[in-house]
Protein backbone atom coordinates (compact mmCIF):
# COMPACT_ATOMS: atom_id res chain seq x y z
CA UNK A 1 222.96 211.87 226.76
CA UNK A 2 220.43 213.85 225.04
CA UNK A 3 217.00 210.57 224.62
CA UNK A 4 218.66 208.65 227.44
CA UNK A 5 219.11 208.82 231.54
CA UNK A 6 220.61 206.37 233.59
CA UNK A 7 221.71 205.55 237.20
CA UNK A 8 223.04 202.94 239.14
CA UNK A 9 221.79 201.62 243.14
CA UNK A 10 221.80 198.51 245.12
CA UNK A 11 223.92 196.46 241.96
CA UNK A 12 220.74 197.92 239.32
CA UNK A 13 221.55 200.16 236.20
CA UNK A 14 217.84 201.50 235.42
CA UNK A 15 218.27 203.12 231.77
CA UNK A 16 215.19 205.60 231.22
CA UNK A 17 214.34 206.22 227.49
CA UNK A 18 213.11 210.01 227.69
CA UNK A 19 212.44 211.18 224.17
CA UNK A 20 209.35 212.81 223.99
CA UNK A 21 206.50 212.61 222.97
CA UNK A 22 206.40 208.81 221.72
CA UNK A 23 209.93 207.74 223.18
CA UNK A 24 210.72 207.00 218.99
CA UNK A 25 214.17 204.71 218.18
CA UNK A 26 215.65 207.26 216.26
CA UNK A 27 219.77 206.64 215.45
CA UNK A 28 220.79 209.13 217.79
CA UNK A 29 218.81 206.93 220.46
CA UNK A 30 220.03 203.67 219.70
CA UNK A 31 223.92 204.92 219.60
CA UNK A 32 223.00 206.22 223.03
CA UNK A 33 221.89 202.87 224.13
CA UNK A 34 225.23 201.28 222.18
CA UNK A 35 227.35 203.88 224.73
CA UNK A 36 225.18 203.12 227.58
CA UNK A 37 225.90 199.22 227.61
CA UNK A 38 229.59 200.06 227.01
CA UNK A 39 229.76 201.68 230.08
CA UNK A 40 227.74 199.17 231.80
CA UNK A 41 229.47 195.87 230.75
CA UNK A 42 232.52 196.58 232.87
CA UNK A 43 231.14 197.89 235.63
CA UNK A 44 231.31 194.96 238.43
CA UNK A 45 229.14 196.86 240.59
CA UNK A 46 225.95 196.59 238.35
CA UNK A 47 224.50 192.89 238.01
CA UNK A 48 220.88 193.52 236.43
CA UNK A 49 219.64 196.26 233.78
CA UNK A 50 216.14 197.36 233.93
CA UNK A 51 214.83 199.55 230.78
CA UNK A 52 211.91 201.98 230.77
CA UNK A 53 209.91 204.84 229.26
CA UNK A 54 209.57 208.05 230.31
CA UNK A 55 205.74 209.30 229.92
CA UNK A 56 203.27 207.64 228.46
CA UNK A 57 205.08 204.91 226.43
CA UNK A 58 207.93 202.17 226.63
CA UNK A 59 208.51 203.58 222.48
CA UNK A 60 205.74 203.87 220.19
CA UNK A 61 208.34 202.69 217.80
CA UNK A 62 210.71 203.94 215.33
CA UNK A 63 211.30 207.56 214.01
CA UNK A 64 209.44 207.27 210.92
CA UNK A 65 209.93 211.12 209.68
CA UNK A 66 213.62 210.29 210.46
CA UNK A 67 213.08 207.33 207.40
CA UNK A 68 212.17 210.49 205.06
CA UNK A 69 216.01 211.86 205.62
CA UNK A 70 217.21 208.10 203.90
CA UNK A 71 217.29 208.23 200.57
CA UNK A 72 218.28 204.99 199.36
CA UNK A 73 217.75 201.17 200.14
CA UNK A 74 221.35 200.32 201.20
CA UNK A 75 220.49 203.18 203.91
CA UNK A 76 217.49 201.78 205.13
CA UNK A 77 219.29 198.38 205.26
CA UNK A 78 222.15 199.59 207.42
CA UNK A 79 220.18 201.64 209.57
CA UNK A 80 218.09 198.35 210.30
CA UNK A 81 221.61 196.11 210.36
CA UNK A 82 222.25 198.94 212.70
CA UNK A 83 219.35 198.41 214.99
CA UNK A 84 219.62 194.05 214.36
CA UNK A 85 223.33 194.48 216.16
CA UNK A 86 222.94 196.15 219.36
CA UNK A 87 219.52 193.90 219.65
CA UNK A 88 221.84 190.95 219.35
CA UNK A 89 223.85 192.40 221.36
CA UNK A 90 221.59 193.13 224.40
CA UNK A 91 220.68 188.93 224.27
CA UNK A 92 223.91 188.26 224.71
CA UNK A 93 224.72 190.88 226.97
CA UNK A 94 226.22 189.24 230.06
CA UNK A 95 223.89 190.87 232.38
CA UNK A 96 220.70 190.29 232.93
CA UNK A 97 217.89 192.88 230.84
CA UNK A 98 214.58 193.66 231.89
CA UNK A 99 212.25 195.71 229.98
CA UNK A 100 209.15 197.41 232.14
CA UNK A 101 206.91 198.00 229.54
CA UNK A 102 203.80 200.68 229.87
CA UNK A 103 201.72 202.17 227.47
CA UNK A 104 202.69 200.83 224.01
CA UNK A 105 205.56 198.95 222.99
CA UNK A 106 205.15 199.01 219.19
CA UNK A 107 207.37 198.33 215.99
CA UNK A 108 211.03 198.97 217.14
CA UNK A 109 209.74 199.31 220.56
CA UNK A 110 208.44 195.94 220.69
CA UNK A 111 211.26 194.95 218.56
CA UNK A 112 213.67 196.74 222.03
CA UNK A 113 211.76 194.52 224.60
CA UNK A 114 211.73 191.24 222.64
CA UNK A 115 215.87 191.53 222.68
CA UNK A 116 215.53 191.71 226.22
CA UNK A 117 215.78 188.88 228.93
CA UNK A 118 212.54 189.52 230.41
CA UNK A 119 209.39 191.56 229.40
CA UNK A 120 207.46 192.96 232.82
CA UNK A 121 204.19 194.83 231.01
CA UNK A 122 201.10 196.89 232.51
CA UNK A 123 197.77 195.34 231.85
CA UNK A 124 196.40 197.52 229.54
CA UNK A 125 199.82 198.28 227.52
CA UNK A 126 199.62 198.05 223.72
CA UNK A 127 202.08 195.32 221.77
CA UNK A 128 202.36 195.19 218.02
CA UNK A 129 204.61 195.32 214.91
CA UNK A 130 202.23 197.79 212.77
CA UNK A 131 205.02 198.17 210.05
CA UNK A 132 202.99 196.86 207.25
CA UNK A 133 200.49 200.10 208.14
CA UNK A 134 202.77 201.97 206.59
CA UNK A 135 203.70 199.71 203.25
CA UNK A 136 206.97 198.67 205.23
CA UNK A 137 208.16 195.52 207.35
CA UNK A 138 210.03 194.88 211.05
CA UNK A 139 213.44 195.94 210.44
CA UNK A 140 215.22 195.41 213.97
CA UNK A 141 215.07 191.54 213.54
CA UNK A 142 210.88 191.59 214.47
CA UNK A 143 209.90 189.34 212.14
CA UNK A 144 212.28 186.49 213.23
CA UNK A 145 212.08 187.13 217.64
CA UNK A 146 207.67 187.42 217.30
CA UNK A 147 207.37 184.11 215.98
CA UNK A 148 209.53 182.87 218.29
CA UNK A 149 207.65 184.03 221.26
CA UNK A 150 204.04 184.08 219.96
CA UNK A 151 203.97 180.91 216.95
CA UNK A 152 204.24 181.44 213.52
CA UNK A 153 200.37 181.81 213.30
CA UNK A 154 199.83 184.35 216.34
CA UNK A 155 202.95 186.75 214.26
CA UNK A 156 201.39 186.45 211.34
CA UNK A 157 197.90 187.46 212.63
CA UNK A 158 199.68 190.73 214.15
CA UNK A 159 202.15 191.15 211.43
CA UNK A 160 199.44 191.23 208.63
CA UNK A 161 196.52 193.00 210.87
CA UNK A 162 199.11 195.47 212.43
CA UNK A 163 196.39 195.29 215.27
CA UNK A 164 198.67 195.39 218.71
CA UNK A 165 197.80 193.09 221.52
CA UNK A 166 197.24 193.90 225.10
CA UNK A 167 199.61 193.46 227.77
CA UNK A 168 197.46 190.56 229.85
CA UNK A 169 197.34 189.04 226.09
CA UNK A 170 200.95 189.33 225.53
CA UNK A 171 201.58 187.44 228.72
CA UNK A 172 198.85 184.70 227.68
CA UNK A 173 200.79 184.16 224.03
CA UNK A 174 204.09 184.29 225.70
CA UNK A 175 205.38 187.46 224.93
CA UNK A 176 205.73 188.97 227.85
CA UNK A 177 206.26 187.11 231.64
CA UNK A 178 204.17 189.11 233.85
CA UNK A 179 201.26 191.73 233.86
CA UNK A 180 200.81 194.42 236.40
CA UNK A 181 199.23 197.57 236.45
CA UNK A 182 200.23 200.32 235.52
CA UNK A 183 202.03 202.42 238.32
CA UNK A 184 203.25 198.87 239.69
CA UNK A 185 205.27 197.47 236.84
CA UNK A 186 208.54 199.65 237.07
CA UNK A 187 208.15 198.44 240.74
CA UNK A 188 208.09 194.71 240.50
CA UNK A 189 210.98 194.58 237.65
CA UNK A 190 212.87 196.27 240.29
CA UNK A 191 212.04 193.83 242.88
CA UNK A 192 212.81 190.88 239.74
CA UNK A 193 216.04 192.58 238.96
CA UNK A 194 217.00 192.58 243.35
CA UNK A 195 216.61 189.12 243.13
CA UNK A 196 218.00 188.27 240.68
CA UNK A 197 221.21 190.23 241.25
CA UNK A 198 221.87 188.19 244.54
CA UNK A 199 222.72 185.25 242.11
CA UNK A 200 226.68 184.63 241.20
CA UNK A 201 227.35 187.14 238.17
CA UNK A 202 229.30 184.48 236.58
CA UNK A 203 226.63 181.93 236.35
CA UNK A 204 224.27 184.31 235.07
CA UNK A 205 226.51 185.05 232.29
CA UNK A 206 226.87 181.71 231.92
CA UNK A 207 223.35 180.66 231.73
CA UNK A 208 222.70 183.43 229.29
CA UNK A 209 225.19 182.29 227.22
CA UNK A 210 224.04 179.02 227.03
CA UNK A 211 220.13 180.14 226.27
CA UNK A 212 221.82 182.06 222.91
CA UNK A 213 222.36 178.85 222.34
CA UNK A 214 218.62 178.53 220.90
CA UNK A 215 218.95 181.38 218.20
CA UNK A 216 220.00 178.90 215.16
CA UNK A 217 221.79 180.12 211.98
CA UNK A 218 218.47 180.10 210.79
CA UNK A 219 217.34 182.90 212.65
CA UNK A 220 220.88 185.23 211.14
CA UNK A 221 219.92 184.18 207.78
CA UNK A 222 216.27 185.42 208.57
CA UNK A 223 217.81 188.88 210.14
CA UNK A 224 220.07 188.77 207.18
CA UNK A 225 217.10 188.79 205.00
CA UNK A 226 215.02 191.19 206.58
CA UNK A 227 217.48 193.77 206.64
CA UNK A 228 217.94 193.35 202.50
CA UNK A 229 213.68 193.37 202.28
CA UNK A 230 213.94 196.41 204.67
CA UNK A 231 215.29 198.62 202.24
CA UNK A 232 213.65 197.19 199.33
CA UNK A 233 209.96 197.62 200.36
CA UNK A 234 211.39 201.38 201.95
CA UNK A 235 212.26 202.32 198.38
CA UNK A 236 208.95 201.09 196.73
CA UNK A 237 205.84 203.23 196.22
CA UNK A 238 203.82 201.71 198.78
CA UNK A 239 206.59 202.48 201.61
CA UNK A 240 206.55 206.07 200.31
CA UNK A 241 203.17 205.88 200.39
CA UNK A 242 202.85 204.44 203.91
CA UNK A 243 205.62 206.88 205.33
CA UNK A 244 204.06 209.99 203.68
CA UNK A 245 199.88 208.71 205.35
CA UNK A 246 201.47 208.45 208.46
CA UNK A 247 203.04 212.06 208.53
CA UNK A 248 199.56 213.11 206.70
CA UNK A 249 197.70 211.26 209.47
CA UNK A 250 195.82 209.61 206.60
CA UNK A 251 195.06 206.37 205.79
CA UNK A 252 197.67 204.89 202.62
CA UNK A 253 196.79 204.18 199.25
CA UNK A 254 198.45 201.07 198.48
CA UNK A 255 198.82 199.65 194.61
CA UNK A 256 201.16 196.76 194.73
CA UNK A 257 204.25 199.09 193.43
């Protein structure tokens, strides 16, 4: 595993994202994490997953110089059909997944903890979808899982701002479950994930099965949809625009195109 480490005690797989500096969802990454929960799905020891970042973020979000290598929309639409999958995947995933979030959780960071079970965040962490900073949109199924934990009118308000939230507001707009600080919150999703792993593994996997049950066809034709608009605003002038500001460390010079 080259952005990954992961281990195994007392029935809990912790998975460590360790990609320096901003912990960013490249490709490689999220294969890794594909791999990872293959070996981890049939391994009866392990009952509960916790996920966290190495250093000073969860993931300040996606690899956006790795977006300069795609060339065309149908690549930016599979890479984000790509990333919608093993999101999917990790709700359904028959064992429990708890993201300890620090630092910042933004775009496909954010977009990572809201396909987990349950979000444990520090205080002062830093929540957001900021894509439209850079002319683009959520790609990893963002724009369909924010409203469902914040309202329609709370996403909007982050979506169009691309101002993050804090991690005591997150927990106050139902984002995340708990708020700790900072050195604590690794801690206390460990002590969630011992308790929870005392419970029978097959009514876990039931019970997460059953809460699936709340993701209408709606919300597939919505990730359908966003993966299509993915690639279309990539390919327009303002995405170019956005990506090439935010490797410039500028602000972007949007004109509609």
């Amino acid at each position: 595993m080259e952005y990954l480490k992961w281990s195994f005690q007392d029935s809990i797989a912790t998975i460590t994202i360790d990609r320096p500096p901003a912990n960013a969802l490249s490709s490689g990454l999220l294969r890794e994490l594909s791999t990872v929960l293959d070996e981890i799905e049939p391994n009866r020891e392990i009952k509960v997953i916790v996920i966290h970042g190495e250093g000073r973020f969860f993931s300040a979000g996606a690899d956006i110089k790795e977006f300069t290598t795609v060339t065309t929309s149908e690549g930016f639409s599979n890479l984000g059909k790509f990333g919608q999958d093993l999101f999917d995947r990790m709700e359904k995933f028959p064992k429990p997944i708890i993201a300890a979030i620090h630092g910042a959780a933004l775009g496909g960071g954010l977009e990572l903890a809201m396909a987990c079970h349950i979000r444990y965040v520090s205080d002062k962490a830093k929540l957001g979808l900021p894509e439209l900073q850079l002319g683009l949109i959520p790609g990893f199924a963002g724009s369909q899982r924010l409203p469902k934990y914040v309202g329609v009118a709370r996403a909007a308000e982050m979506l169009f701002t691309s101002d993050p939230i804090t991690g005591v507001e997150a927990v106050q707009f139902g984002l995340a479950n708990r708020a700790f600080p900072e050195t604590e919150v690794v801690e206390e999703a460990l002590k969630l994930a011992g308790k929870i792993a005392k419970k029978s593994p097959g009514s876990i996997k039931a019970t997460i099965e059953l809460l699936n049950y709340a993701k209408t066809d709606e919300f597939y034709v919505g990730s359908k949809r966003e993966s299509e608009l993915f690639g279309e605003v990539f390919i327009s002038n303002d995405g170019k625009e956005g990506i090439q500001a935010f490797i410039e460390k500028r602000e972007p010079n949007f004109k509609g195109e």
